[in-house]
C-alpha atoms as a PDB file:
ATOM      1  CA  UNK A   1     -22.676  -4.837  16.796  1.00  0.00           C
ATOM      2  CA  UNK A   2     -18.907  -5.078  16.690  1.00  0.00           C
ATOM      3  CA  UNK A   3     -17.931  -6.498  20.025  1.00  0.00           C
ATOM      4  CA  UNK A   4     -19.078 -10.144  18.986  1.00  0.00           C
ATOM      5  CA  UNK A   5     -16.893  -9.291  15.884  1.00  0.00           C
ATOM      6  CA  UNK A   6     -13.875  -8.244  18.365  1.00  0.00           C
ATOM      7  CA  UNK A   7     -13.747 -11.372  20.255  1.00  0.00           C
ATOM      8  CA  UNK A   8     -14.152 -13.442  16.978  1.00  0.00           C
ATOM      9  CA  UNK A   9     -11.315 -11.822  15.567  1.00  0.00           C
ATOM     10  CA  UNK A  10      -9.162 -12.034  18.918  1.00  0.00           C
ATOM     11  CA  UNK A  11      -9.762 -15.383  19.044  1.00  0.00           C
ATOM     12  CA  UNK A  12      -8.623 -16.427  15.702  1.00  0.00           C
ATOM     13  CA  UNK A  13      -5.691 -14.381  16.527  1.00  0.00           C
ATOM     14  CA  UNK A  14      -5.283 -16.272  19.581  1.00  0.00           C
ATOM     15  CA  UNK A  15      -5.744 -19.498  17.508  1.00  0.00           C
ATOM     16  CA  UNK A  16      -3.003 -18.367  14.638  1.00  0.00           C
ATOM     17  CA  UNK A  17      -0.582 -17.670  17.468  1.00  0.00           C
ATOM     18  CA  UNK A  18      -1.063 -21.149  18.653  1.00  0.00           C
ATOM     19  CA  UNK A  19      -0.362 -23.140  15.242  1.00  0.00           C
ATOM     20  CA  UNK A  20       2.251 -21.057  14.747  1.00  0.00           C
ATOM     21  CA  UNK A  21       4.150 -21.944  17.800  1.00  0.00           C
ATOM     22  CA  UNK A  22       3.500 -25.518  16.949  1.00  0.00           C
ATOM     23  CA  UNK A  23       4.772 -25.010  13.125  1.00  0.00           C
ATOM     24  CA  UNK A  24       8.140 -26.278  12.582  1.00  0.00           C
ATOM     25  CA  UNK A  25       8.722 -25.744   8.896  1.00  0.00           C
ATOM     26  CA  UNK A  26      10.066 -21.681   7.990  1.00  0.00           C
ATOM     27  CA  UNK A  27       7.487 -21.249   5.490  1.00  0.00           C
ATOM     28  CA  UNK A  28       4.588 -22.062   6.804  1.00  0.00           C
ATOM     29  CA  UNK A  29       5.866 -20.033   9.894  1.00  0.00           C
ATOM     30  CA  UNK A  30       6.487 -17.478   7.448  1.00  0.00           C
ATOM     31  CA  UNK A  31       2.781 -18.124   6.275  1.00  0.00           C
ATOM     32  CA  UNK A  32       0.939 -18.021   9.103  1.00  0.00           C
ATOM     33  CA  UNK A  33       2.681 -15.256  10.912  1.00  0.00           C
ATOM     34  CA  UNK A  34       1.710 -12.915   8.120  1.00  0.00           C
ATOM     35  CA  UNK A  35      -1.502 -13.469   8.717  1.00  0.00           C
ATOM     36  CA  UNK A  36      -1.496 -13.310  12.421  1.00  0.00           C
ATOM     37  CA  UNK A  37      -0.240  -9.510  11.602  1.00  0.00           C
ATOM     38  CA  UNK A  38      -3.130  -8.902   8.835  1.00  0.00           C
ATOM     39  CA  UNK A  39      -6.017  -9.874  11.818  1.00  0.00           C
ATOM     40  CA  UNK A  40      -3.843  -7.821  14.381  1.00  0.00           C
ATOM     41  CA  UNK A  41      -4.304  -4.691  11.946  1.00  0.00           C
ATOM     42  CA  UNK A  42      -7.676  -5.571  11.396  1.00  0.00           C
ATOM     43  CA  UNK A  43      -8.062  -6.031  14.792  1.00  0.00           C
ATOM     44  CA  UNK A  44      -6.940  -2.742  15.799  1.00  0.00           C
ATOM     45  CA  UNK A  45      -8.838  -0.503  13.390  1.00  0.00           C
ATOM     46  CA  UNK A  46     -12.168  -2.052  14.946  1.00  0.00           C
ATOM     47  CA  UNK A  47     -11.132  -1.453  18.032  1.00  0.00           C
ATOM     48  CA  UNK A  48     -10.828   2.388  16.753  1.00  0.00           C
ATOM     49  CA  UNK A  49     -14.329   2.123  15.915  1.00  0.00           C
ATOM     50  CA  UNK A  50     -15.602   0.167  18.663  1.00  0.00           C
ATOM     51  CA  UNK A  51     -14.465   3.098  20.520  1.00  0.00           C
ATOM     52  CA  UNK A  52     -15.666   6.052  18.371  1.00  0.00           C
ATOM     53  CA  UNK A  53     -12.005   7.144  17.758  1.00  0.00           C
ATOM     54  CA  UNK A  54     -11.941   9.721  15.547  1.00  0.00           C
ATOM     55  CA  UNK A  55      -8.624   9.350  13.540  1.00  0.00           C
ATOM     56  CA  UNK A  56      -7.028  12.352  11.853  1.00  0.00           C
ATOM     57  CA  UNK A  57      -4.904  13.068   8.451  1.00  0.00           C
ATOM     58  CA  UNK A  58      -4.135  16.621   8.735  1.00  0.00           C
ATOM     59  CA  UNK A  59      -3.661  18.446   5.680  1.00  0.00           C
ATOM     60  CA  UNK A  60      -3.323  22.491   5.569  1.00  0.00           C
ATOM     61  CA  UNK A  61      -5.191  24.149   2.549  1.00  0.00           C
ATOM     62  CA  UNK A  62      -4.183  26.714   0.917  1.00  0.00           C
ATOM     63  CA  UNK A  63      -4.162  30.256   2.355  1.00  0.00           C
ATOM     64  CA  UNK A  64      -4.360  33.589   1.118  1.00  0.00           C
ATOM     65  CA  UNK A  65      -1.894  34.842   4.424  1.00  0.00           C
ATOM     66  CA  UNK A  66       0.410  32.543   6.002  1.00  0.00           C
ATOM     67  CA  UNK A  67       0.381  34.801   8.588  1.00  0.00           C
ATOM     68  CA  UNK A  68      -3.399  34.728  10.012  1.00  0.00           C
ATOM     69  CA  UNK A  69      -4.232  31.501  11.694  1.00  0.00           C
ATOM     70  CA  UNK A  70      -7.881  32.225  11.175  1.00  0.00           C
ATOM     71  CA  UNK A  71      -7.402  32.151   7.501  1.00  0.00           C
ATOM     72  CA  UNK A  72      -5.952  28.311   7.865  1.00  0.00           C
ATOM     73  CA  UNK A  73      -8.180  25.590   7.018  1.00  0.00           C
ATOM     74  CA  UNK A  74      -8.019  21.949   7.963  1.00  0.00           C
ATOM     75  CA  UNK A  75      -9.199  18.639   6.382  1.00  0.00           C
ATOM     76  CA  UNK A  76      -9.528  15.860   8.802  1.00  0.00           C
ATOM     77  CA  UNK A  77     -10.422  12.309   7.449  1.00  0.00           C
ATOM     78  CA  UNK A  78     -13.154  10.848   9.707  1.00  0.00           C
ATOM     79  CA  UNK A  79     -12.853   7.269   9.908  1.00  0.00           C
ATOM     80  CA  UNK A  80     -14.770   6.615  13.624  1.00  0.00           C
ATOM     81  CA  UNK A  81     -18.781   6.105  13.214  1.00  0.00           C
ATOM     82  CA  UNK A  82     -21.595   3.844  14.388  1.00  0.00           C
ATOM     83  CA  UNK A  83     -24.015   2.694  12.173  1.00  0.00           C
ATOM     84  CA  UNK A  84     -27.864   0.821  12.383  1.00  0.00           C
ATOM     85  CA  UNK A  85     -30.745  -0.206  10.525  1.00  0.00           C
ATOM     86  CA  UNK A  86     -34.530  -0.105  10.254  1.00  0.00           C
ATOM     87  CA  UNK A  87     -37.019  -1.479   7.450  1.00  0.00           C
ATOM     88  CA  UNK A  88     -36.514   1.323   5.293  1.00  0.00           C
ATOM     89  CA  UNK A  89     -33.164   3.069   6.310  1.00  0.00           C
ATOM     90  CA  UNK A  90     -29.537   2.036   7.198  1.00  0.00           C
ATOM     91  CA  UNK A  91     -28.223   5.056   9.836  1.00  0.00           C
ATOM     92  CA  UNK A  92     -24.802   6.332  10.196  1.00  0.00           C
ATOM     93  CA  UNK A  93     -24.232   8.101  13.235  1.00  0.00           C
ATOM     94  CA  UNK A  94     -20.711  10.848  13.503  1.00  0.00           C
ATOM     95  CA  UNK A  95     -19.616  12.027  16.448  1.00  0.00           C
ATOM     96  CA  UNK A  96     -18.582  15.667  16.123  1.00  0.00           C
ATOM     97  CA  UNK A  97     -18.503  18.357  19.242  1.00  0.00           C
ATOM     98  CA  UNK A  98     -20.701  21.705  18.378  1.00  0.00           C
ATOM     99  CA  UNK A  99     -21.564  20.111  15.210  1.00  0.00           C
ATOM    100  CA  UNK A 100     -24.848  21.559  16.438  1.00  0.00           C
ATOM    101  CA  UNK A 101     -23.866  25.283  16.058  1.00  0.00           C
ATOM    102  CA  UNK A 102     -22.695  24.974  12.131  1.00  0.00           C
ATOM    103  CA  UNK A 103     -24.729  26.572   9.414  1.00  0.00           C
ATOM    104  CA  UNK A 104     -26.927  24.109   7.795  1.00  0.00           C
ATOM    105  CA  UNK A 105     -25.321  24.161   4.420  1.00  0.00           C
ATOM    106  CA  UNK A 106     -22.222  23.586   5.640  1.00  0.00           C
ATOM    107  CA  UNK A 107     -23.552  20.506   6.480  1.00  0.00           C
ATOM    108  CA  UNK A 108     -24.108  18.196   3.567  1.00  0.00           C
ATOM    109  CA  UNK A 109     -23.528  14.871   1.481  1.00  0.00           C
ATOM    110  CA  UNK A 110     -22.614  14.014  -1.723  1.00  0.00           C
ATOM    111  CA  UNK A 111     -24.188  10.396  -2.407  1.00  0.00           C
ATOM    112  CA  UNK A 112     -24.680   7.613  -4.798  1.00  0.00           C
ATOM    113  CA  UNK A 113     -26.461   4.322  -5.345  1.00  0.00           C
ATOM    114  CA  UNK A 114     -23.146   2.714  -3.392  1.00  0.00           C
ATOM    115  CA  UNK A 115     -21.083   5.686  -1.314  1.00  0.00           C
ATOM    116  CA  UNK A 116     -21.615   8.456   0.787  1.00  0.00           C
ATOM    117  CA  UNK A 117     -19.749  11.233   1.886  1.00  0.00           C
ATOM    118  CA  UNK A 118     -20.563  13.500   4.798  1.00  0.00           C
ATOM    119  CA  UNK A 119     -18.898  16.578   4.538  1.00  0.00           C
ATOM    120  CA  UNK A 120     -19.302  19.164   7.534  1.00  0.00           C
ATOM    121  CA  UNK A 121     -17.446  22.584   7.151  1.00  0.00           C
ATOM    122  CA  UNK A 122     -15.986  25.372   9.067  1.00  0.00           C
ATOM    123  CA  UNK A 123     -16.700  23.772  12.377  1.00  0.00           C
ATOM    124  CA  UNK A 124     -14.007  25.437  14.365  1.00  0.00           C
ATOM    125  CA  UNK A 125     -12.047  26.560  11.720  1.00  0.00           C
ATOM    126  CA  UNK A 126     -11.818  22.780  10.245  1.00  0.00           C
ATOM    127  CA  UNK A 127     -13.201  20.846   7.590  1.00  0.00           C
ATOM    128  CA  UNK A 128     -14.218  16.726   8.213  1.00  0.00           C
ATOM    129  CA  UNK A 129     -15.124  14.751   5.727  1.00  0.00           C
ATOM    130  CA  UNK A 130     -16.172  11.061   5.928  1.00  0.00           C
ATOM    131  CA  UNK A 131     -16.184   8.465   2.953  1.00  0.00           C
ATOM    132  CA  UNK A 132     -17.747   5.362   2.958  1.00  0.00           C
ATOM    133  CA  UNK A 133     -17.169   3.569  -0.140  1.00  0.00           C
ATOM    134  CA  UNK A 134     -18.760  -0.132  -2.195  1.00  0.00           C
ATOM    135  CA  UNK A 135     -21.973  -0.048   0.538  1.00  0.00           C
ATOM    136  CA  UNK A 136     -23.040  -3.535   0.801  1.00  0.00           C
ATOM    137  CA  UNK A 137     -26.419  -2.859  -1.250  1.00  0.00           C
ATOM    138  CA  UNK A 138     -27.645  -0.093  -3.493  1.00  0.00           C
ATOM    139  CA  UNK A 139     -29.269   3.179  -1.843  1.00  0.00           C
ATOM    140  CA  UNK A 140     -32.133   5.204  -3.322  1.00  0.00           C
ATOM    141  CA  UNK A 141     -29.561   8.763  -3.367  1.00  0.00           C
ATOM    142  CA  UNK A 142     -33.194  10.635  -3.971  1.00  0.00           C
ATOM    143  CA  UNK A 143     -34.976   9.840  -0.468  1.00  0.00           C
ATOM    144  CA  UNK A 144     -31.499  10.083   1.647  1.00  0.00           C
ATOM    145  CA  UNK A 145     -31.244  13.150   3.898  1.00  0.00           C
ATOM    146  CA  UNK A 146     -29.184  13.926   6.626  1.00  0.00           C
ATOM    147  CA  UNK A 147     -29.633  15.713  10.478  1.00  0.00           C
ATOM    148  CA  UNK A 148     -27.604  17.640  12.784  1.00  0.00           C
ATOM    149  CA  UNK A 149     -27.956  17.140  16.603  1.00  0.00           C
ATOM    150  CA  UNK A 150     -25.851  17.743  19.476  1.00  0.00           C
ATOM    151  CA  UNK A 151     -22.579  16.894  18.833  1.00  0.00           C
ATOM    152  CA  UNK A 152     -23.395  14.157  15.910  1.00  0.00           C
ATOM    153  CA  UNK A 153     -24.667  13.976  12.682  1.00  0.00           C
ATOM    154  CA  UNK A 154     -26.997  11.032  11.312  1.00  0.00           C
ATOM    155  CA  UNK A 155     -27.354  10.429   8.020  1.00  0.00           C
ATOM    156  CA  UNK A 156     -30.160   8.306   6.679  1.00  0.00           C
ATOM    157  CA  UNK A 157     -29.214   6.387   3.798  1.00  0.00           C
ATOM    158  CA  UNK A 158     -32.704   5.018   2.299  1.00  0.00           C
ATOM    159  CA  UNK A 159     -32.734   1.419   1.124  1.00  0.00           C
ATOM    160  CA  UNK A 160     -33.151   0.398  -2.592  1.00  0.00           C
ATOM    161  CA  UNK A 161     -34.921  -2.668  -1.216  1.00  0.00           C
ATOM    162  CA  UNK A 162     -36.897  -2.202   1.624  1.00  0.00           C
ATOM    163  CA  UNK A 163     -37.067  -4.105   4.748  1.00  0.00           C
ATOM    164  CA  UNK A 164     -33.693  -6.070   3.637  1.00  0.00           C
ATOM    165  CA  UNK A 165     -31.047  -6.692   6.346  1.00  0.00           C
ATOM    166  CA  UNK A 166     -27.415  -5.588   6.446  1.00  0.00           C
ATOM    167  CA  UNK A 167     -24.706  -7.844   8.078  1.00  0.00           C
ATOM    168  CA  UNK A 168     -22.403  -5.710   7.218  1.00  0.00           C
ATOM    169  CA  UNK A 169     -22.146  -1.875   6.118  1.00  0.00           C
ATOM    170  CA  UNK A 170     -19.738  -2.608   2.986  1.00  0.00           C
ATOM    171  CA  UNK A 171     -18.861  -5.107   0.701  1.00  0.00           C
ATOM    172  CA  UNK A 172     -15.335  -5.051   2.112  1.00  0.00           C
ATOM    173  CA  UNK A 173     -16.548  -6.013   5.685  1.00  0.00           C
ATOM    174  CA  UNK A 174     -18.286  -8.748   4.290  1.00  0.00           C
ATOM    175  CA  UNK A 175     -15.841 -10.228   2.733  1.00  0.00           C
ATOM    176  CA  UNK A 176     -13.539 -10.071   5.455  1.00  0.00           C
ATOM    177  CA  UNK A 177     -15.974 -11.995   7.747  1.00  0.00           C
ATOM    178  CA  UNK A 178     -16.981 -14.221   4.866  1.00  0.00           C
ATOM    179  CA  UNK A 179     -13.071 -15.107   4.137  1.00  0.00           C
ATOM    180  CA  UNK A 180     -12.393 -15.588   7.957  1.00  0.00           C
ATOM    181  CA  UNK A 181     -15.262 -17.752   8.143  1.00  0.00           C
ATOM    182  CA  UNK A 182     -13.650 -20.390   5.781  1.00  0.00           C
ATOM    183  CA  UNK A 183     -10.500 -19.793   7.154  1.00  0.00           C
ATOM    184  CA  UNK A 184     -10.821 -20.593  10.486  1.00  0.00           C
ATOM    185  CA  UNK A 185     -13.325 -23.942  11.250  1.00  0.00           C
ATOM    186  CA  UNK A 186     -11.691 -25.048  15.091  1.00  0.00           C
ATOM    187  CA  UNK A 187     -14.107 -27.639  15.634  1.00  0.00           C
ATOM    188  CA  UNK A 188     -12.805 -29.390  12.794  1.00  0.00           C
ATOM    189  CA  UNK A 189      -9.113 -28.928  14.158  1.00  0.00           C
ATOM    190  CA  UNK A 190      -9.683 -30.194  17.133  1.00  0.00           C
ATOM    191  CA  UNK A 191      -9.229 -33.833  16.146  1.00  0.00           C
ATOM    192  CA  UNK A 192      -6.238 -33.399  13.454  1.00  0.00           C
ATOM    193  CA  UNK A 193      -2.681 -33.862  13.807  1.00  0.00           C
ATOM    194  CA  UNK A 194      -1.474 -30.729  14.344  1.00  0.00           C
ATOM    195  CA  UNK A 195       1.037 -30.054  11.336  1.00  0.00           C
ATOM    196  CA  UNK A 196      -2.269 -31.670   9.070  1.00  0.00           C
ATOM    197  CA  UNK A 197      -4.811 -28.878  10.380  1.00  0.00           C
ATOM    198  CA  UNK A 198      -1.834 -26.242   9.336  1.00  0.00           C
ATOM    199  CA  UNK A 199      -1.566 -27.150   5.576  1.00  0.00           C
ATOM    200  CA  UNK A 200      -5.183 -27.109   5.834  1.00  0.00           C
ATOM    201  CA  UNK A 201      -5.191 -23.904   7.136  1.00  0.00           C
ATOM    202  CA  UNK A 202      -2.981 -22.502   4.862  1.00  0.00           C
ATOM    203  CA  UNK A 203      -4.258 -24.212   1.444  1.00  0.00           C
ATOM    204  CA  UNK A 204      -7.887 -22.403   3.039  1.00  0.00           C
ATOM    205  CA  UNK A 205      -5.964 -19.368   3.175  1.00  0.00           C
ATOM    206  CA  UNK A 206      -4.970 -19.419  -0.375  1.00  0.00           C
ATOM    207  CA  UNK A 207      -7.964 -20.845  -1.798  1.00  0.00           C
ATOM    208  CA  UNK A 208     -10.376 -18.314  -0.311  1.00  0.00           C
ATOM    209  CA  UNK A 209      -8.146 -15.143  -0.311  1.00  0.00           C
ATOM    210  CA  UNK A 210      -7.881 -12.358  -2.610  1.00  0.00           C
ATOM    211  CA  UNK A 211      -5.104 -11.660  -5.027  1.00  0.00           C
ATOM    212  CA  UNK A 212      -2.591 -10.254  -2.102  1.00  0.00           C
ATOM    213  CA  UNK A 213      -3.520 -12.948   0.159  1.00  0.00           C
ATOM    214  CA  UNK A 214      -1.962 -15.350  -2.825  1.00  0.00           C
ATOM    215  CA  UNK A 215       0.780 -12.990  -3.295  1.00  0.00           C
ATOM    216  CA  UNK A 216       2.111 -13.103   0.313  1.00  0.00           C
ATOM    217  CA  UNK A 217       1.755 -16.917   0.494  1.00  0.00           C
ATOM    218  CA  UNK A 218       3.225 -17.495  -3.112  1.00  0.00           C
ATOM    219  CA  UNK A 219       6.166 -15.217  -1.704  1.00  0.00           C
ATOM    220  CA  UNK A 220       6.623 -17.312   1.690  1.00  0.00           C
ATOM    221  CA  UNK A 221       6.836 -20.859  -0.478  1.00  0.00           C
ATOM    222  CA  UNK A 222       9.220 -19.176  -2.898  1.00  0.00           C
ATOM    223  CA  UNK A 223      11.310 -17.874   0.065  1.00  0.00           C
ATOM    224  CA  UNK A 224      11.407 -21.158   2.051  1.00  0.00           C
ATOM    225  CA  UNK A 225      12.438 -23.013  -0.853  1.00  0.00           C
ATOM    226  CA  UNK A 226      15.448 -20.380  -2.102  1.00  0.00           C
ATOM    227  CA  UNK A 227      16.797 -20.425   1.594  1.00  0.00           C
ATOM    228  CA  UNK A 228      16.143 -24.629   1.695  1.00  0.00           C
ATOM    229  CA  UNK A 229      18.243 -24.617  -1.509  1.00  0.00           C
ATOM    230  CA  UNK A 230      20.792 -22.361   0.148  1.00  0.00           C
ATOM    231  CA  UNK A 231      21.454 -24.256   3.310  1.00  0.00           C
ATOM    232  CA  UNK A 232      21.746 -27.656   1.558  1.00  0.00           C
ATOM    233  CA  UNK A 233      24.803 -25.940  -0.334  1.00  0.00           C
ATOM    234  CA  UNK A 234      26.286 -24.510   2.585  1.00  0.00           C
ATOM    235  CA  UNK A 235      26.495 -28.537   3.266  1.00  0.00           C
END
């Protein structure tokens, strides 16, 4: 489901890289190298997913003897799972070794019409937790329930509305493809002076982007005008 998304996303990095080695003024260099790094990072924590990566923020709880290691307990923040859909469920599949072997309430989530979080305890001598947060569409929490198999956990989240499709598993996804849609139309490029398809691209960028998006390009024009009013000076 993600690999089509990958090679989108590579090649409108691909693309970015190529105005901006045509772009002459600072600014809009400025511009459109910021977002070149915003896909890259976006980029890279799919890739993460694509490949199940299970990335870690290790905090140590509190203990009642520093000196026992098997009093020590860990929180690690999952952020690697695989997700898919029927008619009347959307499934969310965690990869966790010997999952299998934990007590079943110390396997459990705490849900509600638009978040989940999968909390799995004491599974050698750690605790993972998993948040999902703004789900694309409501759930029904009351007919969600969760299984343990070999070395993964599913949880089925039950649709509100039956037998409705998710493109995406959260409203944040969503909007990222929706806003890199508008940005980037190539076929319509193709046929422009170059320097005319880049103020196109970056008046797309502004109109369609959310309040940091505006930020960062309000800060580029501001910057490219103090340091054109600086060099004239220097004159």
């Amino acid at each position: 489901m993600s690999g089509s998304k990958l090679n989108e996303l590579r090649h409108d990095i691909d693309e970015l890289n190529t105005l901006l080695k045509q772009a002459k003024r600072k600014k809009v260099q400025n511009i459109l190298s910021l977002e070149a790094r915003k896909l890259e990072t976006e980029w890279v924590n799919l890739t993460e997913i694509e490949k199940s990566v299970v990335a870690s923020d290790v905090i140590a709880a509190p203990t009642t003897s520093s000196t026992s290691t098997q009093s020590k307990r860990y929180q690690i923040k999952l952020n690697g799972y695989g997700w898919d859909q029927s008619d009347k469920y959307v499934k969310v599949f965690v990869t966790l070794k010997d999952v299998q072997n934990v007590p079943k309430d110390h396997v459990f989530c705490k849900l509600t019409d638009k978040s989940m979080e999968l909390h799995v305890e004491n599974l050698d001598n750690k605790h993972y937790l998993l948040v999902i947060n703004k789900l694309l569409y409501p759930i029904n929490v009351e007919e969600c329930h969760w299984k343990q198999k070999t070395d993964m956990v599913v949880v089925f989240l039950a649709k509100s509305e039956q037998n409705v499709k998710w493109s995406h598993m959260t409203e944040l996804e969503k909007k990222f493809e929706d806003q890199r849609s508008n940005r980037f139309k190539p076929d319509e490029m193709d046929n422009k002076d170059p320097q005319e398809s880049i103020i196109g691209l970056m008046k797309n960028m502004y109109e369609s982007g959310d309040d940091e998006m505006k930020r960062m390009i309000s800060k580029a024009w501001y910057e490219g005008q103090h340091k054109k009013k600086t060099d004239a000076l220097d004159l």
